[in-house]
Protein backbone atom coordinates (compact mmCIF):
# COMPACT_ATOMS: atom_id res chain seq x y z
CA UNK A 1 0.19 3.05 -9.37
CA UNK A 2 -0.63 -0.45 -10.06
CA UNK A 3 0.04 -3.45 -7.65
CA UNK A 4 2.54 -6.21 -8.36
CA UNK A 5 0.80 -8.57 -10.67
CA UNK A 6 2.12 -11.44 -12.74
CA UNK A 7 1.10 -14.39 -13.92
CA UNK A 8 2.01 -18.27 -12.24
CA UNK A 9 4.60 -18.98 -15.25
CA UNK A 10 6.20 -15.57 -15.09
CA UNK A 11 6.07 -16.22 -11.11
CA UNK A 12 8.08 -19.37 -11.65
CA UNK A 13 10.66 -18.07 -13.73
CA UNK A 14 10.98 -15.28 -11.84
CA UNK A 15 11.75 -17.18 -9.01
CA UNK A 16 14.64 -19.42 -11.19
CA UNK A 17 16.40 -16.41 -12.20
CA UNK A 18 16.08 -15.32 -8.69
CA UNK A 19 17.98 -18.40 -6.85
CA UNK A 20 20.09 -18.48 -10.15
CA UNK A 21 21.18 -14.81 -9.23
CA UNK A 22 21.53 -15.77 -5.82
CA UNK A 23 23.82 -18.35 -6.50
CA UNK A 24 25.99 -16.62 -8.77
CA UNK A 25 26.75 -13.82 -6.33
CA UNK A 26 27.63 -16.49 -3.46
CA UNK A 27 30.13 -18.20 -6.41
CA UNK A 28 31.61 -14.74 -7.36
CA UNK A 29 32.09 -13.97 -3.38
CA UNK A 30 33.27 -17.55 -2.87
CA UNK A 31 36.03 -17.25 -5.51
CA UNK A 32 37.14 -13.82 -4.46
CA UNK A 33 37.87 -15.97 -0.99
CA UNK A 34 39.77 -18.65 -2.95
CA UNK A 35 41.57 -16.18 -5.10
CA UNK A 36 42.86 -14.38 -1.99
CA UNK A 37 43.42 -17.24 -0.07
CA UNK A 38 45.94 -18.59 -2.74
CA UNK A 39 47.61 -14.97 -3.17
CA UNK A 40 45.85 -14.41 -6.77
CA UNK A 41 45.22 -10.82 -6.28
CA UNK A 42 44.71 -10.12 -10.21
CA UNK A 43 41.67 -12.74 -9.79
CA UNK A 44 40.42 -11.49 -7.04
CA UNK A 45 40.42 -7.69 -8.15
CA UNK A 46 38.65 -9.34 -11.58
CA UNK A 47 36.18 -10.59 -9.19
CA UNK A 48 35.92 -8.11 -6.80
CA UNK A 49 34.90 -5.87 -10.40
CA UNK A 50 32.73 -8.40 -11.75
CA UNK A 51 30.56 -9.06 -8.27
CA UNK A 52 28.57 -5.77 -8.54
CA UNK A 53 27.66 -6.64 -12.55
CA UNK A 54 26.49 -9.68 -11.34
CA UNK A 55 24.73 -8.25 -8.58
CA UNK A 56 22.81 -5.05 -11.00
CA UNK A 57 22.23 -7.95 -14.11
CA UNK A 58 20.16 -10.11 -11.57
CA UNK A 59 18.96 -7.45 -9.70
CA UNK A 60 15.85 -7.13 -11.77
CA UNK A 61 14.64 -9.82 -10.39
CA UNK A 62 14.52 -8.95 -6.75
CA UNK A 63 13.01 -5.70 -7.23
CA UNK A 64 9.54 -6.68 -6.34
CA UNK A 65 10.93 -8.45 -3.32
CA UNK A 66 13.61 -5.60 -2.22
CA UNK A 67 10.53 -3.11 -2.87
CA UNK A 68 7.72 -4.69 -1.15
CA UNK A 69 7.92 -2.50 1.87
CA UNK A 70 7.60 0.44 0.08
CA UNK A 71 5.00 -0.96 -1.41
CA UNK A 72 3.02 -1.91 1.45
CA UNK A 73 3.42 1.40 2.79
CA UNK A 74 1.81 3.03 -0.26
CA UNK A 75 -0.99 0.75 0.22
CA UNK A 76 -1.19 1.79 3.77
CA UNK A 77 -1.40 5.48 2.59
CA UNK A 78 -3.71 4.82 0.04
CA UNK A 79 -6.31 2.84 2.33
CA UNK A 80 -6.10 5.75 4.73
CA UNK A 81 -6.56 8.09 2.04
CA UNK A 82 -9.68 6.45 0.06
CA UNK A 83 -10.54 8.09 -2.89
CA UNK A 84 -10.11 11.33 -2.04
CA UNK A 85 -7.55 14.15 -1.94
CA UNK A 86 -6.23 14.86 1.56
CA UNK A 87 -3.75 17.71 2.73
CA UNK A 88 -1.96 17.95 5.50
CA UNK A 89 -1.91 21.27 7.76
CA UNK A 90 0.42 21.38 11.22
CA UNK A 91 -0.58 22.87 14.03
CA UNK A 92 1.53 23.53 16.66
CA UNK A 93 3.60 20.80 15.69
CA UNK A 94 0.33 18.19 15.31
CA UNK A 95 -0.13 17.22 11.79
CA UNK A 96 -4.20 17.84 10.78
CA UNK A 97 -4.92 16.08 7.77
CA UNK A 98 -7.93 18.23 5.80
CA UNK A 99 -10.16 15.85 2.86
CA UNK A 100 -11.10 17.71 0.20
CA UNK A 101 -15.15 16.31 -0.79
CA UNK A 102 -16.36 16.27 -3.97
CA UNK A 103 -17.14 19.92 -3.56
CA UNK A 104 -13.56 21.18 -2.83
CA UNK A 105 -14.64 21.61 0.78
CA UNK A 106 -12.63 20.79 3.76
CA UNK A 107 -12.87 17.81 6.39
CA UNK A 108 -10.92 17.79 9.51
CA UNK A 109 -9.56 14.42 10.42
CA UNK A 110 -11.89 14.10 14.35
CA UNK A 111 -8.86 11.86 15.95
CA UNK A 112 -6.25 14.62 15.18
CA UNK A 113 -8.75 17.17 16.29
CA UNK A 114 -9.75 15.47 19.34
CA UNK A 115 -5.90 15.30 20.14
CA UNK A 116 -5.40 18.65 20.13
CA UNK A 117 -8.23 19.54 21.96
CA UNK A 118 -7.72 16.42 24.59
CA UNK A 119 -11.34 14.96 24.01
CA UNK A 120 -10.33 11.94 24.53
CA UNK A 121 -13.39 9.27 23.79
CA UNK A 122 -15.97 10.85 25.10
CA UNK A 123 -19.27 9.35 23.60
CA UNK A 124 -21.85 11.49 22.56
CA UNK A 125 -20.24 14.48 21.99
CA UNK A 126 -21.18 15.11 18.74
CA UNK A 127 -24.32 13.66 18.62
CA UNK A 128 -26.70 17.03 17.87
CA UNK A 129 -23.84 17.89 15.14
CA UNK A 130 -25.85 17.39 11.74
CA UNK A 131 -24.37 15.29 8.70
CA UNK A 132 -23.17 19.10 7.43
CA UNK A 133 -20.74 19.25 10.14
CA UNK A 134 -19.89 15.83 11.01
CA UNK A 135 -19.42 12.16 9.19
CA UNK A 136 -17.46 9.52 7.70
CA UNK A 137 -17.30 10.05 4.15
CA UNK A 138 -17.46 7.25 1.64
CA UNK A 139 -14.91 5.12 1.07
CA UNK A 140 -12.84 6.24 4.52
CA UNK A 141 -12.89 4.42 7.94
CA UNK A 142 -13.02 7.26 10.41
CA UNK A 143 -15.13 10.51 11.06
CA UNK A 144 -14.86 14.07 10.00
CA UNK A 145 -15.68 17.36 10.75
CA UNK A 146 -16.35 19.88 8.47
CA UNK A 147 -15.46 23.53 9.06
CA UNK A 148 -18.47 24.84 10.37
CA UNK A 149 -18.52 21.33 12.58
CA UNK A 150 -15.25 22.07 13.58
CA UNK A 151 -16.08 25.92 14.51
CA UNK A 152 -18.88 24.77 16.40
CA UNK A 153 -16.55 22.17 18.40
CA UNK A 154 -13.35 25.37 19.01
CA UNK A 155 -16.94 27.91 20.15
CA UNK A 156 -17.67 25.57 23.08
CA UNK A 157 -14.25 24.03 23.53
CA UNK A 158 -12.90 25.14 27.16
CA UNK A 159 -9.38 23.87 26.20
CA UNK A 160 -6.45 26.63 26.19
CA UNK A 161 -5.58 26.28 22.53
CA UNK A 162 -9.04 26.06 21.08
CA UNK A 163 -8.68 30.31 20.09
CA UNK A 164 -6.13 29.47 18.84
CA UNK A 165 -7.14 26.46 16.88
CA UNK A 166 -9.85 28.65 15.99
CA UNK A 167 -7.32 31.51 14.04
CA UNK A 168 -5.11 28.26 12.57
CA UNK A 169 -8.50 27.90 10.38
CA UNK A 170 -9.43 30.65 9.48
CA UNK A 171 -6.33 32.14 8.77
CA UNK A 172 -3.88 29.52 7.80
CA UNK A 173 -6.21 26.30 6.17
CA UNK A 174 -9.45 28.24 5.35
CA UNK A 175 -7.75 31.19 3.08
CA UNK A 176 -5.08 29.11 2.33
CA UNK A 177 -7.87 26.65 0.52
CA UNK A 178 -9.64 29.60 -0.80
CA UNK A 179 -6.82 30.95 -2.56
CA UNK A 180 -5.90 27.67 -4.35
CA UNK A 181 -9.74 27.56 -5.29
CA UNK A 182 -9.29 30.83 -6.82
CA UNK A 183 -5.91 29.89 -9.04
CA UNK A 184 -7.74 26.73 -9.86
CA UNK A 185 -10.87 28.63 -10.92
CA UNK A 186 -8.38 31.25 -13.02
CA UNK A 187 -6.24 29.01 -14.60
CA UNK A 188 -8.90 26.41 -15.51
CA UNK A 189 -9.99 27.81 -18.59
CA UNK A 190 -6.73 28.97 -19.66
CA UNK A 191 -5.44 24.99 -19.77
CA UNK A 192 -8.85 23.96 -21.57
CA UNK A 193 -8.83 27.04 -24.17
């Protein structure tokens, strides 16, 4: 998607049409007042019909504003996402989010595995892990593990749910991957040919 960008004069008459809109709905609700105070209910029913025209003809204009949170929020995501394609895997109820590399290999979030596996911030820890198993990869903020990083972490983890967080990748992310690997691999010449 592309960000909100428009130039000063279309900024400026934006923001006309915008107060113009603004005032017209405050008139429309104003006169449905007056035409009820004064017992015109065939005005005010006019009104009362016209008000949402009035309000989806100037709409337009407040889109960008009305939508900016939404927008924001995909900017979040996006900045926390980088460049590259991230799943998302649950495990018991924790959401692991996996980046795909260049290579189609998987990287394990380290915060939502050190969650699980109540590291806390212990310094050092991975320190003899080499840039195979563990890194921040371009263009994100935060460190990953890869899979044989992360198997290495679950082999000499003493917490209760590392077996298990051991069978969640092999069995549910690793094959999981594998399998869309294969489709991808099957399928890709069939969409090029």
């Amino acid at each position: 998607m592309r960000d909100f960008k428009v130039n000063e004069a279309r900024t400026g008459l934006a923001w006309f049409l915008r107060i113009v809109s603004l005032v017209a709905i405050i008139a429309v609700v104003v006169g449905i007042g007056f035409s009820v105070r004064k017992g015109n209910a065939g005005l005010a029913i006019f009104l009362l019909l016209i008000a949402p025209a009035f309000a989806v003809f100037f709409s337009w204009n407040w889109t960008g504003s009305l939508f900016a949170p939404f927008e924001w929020a995909r900017r979040y995501v996006q900045g926390v996402e980088g460049d590259h394609r991230h799943e998302w895997y649950s495990f018991k109820g924790q959401r692991v989010r996996v980046l795909l590399d260049e290579t189609q290999q998987p990287w394990f979030a380290l915060n939502e595995i050190t969650h699980i596996l109540d590291l806390g911030a212990e310094q050092g820890i991975f320190r003899h892990y080499g840039p195979h198993e563990y890194g921040i990869p371009e263009s994100e903020s935060e460190p990953y593990l890869s899979a044989s990083g992360l198997r290495r972490l679950i082999k000499y983890s003493a917490h209760p749910d590392a077996g298990a967080l051991g069978l969640w990748l092999e069995r549910e992310v690793l094959r999981l991957l594998r399998r869309k690997a294969e489709i991808r691999a099957r399928d890709g010449p069939k969409r090029g040919g």
